[in-house]
N, C-alpha and C. Protein backbone atom coordinates (compact mmCIF):
# COMPACT_ATOMS: atom_id res chain seq x y z
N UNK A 1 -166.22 49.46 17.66
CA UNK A 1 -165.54 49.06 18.88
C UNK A 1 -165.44 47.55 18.99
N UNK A 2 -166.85 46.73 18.53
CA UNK A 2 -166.49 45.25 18.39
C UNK A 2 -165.68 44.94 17.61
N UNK A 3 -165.47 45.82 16.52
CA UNK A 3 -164.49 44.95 15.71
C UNK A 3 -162.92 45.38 16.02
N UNK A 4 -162.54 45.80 16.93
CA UNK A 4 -161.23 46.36 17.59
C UNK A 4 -161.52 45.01 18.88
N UNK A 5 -161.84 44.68 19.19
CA UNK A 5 -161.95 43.88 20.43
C UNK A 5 -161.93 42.51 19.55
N UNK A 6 -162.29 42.01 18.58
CA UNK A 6 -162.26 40.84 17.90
C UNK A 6 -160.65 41.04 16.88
N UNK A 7 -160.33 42.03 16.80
CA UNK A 7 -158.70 42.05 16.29
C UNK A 7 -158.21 41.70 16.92
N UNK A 8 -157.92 42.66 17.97
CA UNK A 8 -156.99 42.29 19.54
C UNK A 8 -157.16 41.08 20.20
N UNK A 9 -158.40 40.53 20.05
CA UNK A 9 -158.71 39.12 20.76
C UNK A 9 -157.72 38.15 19.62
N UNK A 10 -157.54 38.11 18.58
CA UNK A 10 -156.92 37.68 17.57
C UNK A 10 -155.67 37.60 17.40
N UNK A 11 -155.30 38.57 18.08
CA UNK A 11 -153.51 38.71 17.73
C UNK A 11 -153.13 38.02 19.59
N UNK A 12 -153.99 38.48 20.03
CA UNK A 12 -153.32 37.79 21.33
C UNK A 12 -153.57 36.09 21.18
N UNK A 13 -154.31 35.57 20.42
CA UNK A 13 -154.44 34.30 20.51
C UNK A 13 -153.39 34.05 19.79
N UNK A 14 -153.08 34.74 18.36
CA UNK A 14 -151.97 34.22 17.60
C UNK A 14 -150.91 34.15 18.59
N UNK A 15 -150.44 35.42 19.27
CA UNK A 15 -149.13 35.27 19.64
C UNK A 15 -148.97 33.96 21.02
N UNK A 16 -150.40 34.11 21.50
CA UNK A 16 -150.14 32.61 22.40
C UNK A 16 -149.58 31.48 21.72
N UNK A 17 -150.50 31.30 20.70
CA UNK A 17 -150.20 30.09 19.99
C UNK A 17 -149.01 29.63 19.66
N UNK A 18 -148.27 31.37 18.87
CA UNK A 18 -146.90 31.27 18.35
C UNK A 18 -145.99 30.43 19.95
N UNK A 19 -146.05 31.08 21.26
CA UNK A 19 -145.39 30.43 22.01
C UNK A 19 -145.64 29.51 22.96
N UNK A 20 -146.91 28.50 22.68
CA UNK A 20 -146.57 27.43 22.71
C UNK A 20 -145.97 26.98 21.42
N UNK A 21 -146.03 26.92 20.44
CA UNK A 21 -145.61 26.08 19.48
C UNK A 21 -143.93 25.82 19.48
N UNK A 22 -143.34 27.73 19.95
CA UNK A 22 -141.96 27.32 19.92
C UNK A 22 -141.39 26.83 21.45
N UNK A 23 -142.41 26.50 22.54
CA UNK A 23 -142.25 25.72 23.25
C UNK A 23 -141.90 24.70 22.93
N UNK A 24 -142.86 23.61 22.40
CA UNK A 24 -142.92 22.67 21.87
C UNK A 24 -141.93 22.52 20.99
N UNK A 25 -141.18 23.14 20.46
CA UNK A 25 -140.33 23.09 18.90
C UNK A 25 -139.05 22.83 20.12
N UNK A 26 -138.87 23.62 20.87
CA UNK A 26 -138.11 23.91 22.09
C UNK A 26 -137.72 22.21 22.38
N UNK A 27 -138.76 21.48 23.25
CA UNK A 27 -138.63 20.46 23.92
C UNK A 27 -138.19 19.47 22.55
N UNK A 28 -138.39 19.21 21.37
CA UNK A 28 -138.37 17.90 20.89
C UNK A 28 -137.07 17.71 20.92
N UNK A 29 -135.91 19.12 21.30
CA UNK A 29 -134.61 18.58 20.99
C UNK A 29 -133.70 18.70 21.98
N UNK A 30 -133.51 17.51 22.66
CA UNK A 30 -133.22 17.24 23.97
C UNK A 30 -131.62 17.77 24.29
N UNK A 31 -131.54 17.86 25.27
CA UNK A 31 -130.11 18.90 25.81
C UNK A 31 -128.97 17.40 25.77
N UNK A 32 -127.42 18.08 25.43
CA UNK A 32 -126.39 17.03 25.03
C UNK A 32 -125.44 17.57 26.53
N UNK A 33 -125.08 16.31 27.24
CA UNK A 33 -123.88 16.43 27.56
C UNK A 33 -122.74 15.72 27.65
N UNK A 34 -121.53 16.77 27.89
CA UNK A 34 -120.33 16.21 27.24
C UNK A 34 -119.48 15.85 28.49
N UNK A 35 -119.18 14.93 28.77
CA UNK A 35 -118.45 14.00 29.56
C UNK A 35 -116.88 13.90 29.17
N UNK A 36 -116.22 14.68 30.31
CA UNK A 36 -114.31 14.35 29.76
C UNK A 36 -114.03 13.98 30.74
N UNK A 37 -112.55 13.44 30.00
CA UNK A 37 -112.23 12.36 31.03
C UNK A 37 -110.55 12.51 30.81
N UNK A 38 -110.10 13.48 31.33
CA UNK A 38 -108.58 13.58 31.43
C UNK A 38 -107.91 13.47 32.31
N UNK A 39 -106.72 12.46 31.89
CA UNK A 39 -105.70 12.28 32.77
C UNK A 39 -103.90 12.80 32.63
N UNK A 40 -104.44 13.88 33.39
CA UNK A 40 -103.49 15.70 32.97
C UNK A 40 -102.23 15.06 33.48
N UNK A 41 -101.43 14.78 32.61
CA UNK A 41 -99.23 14.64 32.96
C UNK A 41 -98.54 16.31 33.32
N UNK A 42 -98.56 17.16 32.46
CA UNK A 42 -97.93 18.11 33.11
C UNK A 42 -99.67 19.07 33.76
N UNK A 43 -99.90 19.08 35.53
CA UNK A 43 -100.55 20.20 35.26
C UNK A 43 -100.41 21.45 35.10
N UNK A 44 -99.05 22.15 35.75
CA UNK A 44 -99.05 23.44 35.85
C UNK A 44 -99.32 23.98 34.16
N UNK A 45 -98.46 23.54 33.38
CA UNK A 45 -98.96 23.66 31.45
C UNK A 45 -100.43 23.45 31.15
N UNK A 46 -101.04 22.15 31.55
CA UNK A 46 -102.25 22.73 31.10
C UNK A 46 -103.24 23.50 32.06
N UNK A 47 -102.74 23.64 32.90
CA UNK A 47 -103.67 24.77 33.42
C UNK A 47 -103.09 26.06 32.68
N UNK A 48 -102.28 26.37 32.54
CA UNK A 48 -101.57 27.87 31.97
C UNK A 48 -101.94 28.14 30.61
N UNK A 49 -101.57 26.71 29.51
CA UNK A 49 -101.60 27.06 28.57
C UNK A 49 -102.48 26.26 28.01
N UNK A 50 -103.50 25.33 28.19
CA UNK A 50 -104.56 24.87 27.37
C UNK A 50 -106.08 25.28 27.66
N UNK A 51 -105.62 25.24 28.97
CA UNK A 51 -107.47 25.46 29.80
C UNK A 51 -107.86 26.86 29.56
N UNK A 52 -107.43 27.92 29.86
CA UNK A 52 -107.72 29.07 29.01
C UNK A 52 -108.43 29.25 27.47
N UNK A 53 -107.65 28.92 26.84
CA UNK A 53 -107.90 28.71 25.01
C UNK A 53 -109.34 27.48 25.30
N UNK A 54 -109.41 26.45 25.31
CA UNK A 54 -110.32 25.89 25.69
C UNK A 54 -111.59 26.25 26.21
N UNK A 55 -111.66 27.10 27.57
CA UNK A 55 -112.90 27.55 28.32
C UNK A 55 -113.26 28.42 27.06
N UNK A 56 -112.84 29.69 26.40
CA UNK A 56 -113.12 30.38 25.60
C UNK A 56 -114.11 29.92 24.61
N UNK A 57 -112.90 29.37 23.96
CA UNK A 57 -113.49 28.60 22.95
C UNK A 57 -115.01 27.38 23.24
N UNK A 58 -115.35 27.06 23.86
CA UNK A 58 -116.05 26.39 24.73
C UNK A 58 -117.23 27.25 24.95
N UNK A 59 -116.87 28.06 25.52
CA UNK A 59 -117.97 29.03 26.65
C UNK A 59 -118.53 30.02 25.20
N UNK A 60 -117.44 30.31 24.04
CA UNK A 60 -118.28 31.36 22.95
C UNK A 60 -119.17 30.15 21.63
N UNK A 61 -119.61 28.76 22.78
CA UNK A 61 -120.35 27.95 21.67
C UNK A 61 -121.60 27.75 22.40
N UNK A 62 -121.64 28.31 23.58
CA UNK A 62 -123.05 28.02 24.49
C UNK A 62 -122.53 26.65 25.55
N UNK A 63 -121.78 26.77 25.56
CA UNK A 63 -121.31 25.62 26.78
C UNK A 63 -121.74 26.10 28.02
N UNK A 64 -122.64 25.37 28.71
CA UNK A 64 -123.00 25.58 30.43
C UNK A 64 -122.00 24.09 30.95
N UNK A 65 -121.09 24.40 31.35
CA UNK A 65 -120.14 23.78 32.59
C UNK A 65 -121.05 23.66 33.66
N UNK A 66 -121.06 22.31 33.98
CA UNK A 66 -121.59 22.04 35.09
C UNK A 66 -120.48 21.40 36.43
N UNK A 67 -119.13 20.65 35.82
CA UNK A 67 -118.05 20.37 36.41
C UNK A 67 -116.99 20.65 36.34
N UNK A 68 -115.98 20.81 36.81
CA UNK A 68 -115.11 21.11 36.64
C UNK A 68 -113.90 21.00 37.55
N UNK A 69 -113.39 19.34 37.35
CA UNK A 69 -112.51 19.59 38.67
C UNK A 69 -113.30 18.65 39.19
N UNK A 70 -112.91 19.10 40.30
CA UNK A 70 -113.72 18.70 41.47
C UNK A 70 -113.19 17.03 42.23
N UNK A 71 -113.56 17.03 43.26
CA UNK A 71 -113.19 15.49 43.85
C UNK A 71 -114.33 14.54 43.16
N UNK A 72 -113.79 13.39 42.80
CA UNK A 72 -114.41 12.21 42.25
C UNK A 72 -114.04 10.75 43.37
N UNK A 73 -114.90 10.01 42.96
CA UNK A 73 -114.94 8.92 43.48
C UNK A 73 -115.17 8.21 42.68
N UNK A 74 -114.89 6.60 43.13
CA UNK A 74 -115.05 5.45 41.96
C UNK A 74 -116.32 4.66 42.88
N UNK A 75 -117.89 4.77 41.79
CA UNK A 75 -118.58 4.22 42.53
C UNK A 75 -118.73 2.52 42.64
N UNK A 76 -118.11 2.09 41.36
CA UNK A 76 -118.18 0.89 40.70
C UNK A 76 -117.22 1.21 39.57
N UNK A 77 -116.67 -0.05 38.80
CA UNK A 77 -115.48 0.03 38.09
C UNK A 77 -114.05 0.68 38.23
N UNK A 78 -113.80 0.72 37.05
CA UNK A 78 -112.20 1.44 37.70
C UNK A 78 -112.26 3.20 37.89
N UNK A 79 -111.62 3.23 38.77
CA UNK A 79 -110.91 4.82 38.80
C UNK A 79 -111.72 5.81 37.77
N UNK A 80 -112.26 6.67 38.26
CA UNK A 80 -112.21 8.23 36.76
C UNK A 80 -110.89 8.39 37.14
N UNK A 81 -110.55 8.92 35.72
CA UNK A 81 -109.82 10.03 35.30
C UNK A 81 -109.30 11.14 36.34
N UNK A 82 -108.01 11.58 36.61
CA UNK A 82 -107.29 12.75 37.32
C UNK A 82 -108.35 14.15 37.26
N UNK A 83 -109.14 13.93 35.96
CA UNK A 83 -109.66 15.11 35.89
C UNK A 83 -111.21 14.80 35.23
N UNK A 84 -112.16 15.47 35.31
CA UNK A 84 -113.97 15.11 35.15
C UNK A 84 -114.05 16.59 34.80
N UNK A 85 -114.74 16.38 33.58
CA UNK A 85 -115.51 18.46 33.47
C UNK A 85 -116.76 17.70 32.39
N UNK A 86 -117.76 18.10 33.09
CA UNK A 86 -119.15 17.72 32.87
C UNK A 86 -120.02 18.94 32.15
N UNK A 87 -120.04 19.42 30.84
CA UNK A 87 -120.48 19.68 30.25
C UNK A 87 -122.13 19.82 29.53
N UNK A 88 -122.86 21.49 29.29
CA UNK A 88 -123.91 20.94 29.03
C UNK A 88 -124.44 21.99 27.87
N UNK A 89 -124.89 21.50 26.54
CA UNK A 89 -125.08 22.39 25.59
C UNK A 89 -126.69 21.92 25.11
N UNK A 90 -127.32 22.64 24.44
CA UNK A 90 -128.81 23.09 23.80
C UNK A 90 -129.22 21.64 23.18
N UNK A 91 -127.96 20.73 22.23
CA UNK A 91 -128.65 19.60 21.60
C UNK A 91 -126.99 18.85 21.56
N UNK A 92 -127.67 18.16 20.75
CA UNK A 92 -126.05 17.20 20.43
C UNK A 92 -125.73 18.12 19.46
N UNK A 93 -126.17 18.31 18.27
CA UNK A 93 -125.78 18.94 17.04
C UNK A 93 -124.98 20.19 17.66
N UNK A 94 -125.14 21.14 18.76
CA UNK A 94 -124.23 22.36 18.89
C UNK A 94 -122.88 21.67 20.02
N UNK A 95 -123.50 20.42 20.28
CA UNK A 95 -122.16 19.82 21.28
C UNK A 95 -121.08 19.61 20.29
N UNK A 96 -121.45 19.03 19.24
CA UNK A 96 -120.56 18.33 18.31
C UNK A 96 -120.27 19.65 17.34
N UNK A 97 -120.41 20.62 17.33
CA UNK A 97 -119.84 21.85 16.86
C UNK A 97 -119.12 22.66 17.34
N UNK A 98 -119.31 22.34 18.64
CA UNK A 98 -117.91 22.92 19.54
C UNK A 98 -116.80 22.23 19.99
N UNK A 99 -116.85 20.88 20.04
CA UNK A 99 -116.02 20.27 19.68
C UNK A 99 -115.00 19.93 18.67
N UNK A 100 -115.89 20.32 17.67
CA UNK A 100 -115.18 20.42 16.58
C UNK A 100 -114.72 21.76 15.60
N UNK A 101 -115.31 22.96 16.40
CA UNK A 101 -114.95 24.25 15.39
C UNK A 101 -113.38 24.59 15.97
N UNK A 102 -112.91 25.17 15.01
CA UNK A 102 -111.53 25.65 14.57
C UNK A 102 -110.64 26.18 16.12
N UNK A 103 -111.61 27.37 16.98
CA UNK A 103 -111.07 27.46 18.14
C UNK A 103 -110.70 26.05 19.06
N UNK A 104 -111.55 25.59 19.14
CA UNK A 104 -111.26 24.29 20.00
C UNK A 104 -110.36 23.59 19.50
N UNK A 105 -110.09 23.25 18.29
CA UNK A 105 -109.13 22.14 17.42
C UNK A 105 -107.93 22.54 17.81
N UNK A 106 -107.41 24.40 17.72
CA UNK A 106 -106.43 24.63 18.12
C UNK A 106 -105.70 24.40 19.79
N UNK A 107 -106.65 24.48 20.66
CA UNK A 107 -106.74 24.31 22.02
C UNK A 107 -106.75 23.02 22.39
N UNK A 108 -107.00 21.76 21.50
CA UNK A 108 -106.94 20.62 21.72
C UNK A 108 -105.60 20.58 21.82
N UNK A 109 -104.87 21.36 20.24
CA UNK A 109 -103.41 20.78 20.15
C UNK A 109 -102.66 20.86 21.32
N UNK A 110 -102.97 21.95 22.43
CA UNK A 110 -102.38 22.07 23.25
C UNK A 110 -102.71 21.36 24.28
N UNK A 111 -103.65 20.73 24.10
CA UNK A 111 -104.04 20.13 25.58
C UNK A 111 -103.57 18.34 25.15
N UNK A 112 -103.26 17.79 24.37
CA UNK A 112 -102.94 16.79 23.98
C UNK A 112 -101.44 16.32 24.28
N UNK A 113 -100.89 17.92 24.35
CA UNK A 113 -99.08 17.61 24.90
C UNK A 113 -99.17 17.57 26.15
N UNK A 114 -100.13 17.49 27.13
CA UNK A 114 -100.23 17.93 28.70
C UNK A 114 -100.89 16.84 29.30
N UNK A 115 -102.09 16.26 28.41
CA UNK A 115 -103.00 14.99 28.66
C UNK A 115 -103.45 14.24 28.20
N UNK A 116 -104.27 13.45 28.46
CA UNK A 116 -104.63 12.48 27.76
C UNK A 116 -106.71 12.39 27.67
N UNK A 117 -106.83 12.76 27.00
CA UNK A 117 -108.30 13.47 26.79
C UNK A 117 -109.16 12.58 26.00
N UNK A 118 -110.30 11.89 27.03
CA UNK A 118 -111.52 11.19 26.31
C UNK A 118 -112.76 12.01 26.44
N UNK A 119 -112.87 12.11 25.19
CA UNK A 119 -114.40 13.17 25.70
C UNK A 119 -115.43 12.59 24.68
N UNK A 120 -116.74 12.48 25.09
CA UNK A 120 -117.80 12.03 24.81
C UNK A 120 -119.37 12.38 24.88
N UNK A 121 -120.12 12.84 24.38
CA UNK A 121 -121.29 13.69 23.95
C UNK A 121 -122.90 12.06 24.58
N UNK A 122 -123.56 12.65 25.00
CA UNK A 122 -124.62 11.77 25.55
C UNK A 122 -126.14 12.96 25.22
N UNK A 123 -127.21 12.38 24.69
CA UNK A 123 -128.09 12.98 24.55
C UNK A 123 -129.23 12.94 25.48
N UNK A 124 -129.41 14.04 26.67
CA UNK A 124 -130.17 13.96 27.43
C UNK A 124 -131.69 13.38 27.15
N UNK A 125 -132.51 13.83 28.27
CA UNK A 125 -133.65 13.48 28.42
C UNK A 125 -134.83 14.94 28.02
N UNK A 126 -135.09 15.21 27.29
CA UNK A 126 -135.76 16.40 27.32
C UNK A 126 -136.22 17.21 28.99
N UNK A 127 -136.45 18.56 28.91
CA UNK A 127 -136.63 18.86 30.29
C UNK A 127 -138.13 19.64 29.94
């Protein structure tokens, strides 16, 4: 019976251990977000025909949208952009893969005849 109680005491320590460690593995790689900055010429087109293809493509890479839209203000410097969508993914490395995989490239093409699109990746603060 002690030696069933010194197994079990054993595997529960392992599996603690296992999750702190992938805690820890967790935190060293700090969350990316992606900052756009478009200033949309036709909107009814890109709302119809880019933003669709886009969210998709976007949303099937782990994208958490945090903005979108929305009223802006200029707190200092010039003007934002007609349009702000504040973006938030796992690291930089999966930001910069959705930016750049094949769905999105195609959805750019379309959003490039409609606006004028600065977008830019920032590497958070661990949480």
């Amino acid at each position: 019976m002690k030696a069933y109680r010194i197994v079990l005491g054993m595997l529960a320590s392992f599996g603690l251990g296992a999750g702190i460690v992938e805690g820890l593995h967790a935190q060293a790689s700090p969350p990316a977000y992606v900052i756009s900055e478009i200033d949309v010429t036709n909107p009814d087109a890109y709302a119809k025909e880019y933003v669709p293809l886009a969210n998709k493509a976007l949303a099937d890479s782990g994208q958490k949208r945090l903005v979108s839209g929305g009223r802006t203000i200029s707190l200092s410097g010039a003007p934002p952009a007609s349009r702000i969508v504040l973006s938030m993914f796992e690291n930089l490395e999966k930001a910069k893969a959705a930016y750049s995989s094949p769905a999105y490239l195609e959805a750019r093409k379309i959003g490039d005849q409609y606006g004028k699109l600065r977008i830019f990746a920032v590497e958070g603060i661990p949480q």
